[in-house]
Protein backbone atom coordinates (compact mmCIF):
# COMPACT_ATOMS: atom_id res chain seq x y z
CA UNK A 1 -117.16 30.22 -142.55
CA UNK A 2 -120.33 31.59 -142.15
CA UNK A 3 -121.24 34.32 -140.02
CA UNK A 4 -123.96 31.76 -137.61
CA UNK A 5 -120.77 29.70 -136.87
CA UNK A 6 -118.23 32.82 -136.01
CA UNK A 7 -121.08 34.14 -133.80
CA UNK A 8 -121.15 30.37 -131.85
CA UNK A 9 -117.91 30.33 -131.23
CA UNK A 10 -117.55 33.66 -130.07
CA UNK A 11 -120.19 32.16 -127.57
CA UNK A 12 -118.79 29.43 -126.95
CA UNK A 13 -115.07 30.30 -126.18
CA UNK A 14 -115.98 33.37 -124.29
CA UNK A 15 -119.19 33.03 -122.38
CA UNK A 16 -119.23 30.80 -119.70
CA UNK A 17 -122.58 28.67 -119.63
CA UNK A 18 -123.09 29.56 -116.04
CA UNK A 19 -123.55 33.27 -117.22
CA UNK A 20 -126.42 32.62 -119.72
CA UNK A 21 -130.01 33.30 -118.54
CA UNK A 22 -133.51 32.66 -119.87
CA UNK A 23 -133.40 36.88 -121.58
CA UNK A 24 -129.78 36.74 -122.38
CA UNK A 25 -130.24 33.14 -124.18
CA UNK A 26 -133.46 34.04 -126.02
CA UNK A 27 -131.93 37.02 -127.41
CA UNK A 28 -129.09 35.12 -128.46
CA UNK A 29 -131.14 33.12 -130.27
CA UNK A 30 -133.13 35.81 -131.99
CA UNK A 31 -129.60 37.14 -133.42
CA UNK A 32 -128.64 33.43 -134.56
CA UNK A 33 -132.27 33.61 -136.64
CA UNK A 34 -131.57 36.85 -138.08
CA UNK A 35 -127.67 35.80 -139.17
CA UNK A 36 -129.14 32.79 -140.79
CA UNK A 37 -131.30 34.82 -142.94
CA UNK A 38 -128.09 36.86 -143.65
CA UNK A 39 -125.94 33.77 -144.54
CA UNK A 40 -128.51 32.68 -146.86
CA UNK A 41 -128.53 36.22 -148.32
CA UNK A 42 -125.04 35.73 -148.85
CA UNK A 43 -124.80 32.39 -150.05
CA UNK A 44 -122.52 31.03 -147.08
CA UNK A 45 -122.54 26.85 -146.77
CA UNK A 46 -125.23 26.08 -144.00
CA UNK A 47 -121.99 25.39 -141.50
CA UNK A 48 -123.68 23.09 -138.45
CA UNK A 49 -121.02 21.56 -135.87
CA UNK A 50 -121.90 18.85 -133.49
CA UNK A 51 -119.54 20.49 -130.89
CA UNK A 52 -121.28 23.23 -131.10
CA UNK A 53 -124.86 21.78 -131.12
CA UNK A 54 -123.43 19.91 -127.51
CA UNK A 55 -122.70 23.17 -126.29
CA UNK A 56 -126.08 25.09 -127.33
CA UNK A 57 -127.93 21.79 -125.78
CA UNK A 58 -125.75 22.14 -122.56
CA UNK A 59 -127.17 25.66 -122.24
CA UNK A 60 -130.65 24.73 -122.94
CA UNK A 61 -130.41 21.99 -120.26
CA UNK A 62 -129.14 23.98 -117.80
CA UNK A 63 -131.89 26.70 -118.37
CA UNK A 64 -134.48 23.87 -117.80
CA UNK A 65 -133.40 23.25 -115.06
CA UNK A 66 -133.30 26.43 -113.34
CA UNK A 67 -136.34 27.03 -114.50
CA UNK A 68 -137.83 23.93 -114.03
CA UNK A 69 -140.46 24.44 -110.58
CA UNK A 70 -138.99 22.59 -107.54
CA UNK A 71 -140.39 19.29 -107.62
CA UNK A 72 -139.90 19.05 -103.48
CA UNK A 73 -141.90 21.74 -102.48
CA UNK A 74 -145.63 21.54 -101.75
């Protein structure tokens, strides 16, 4: 297994999506970068999952729309 796909689950399984924020998720992100780099470095199978590509996307949608300005207000 590589080491991006240990580090997702871990994620996954123990952080609840509610809990993730715009700092928190970009810094997750910035460690996923870096432990591709070392799974190529190590020669470990580029390991994607669809489950948890739905999961990452569930975050990212969720940070939209918190994020995303009020579109009632003027």
């Amino acid at each position: 297994m590589c080491i991006v796909s240990a580090v997702l689950d871990y994620g996954r399984m123990n952080i609840p999506t509610q809990q993730w924020d715009s700092s928190s998720w970009g810094q997750f992100q910035e460690i996923l970068k870096r432990l591709e780099k070392l799974d190529e470095k190590l020669d470990q199978p580029d390991c994607h999952d669809p489950d948890k590509a739905k999961w990452m996307k569930e975050v990212e949608d969720r940070l939209e729309k918190l994020e995303a300005p009020d579109q009632g207000q003027s």
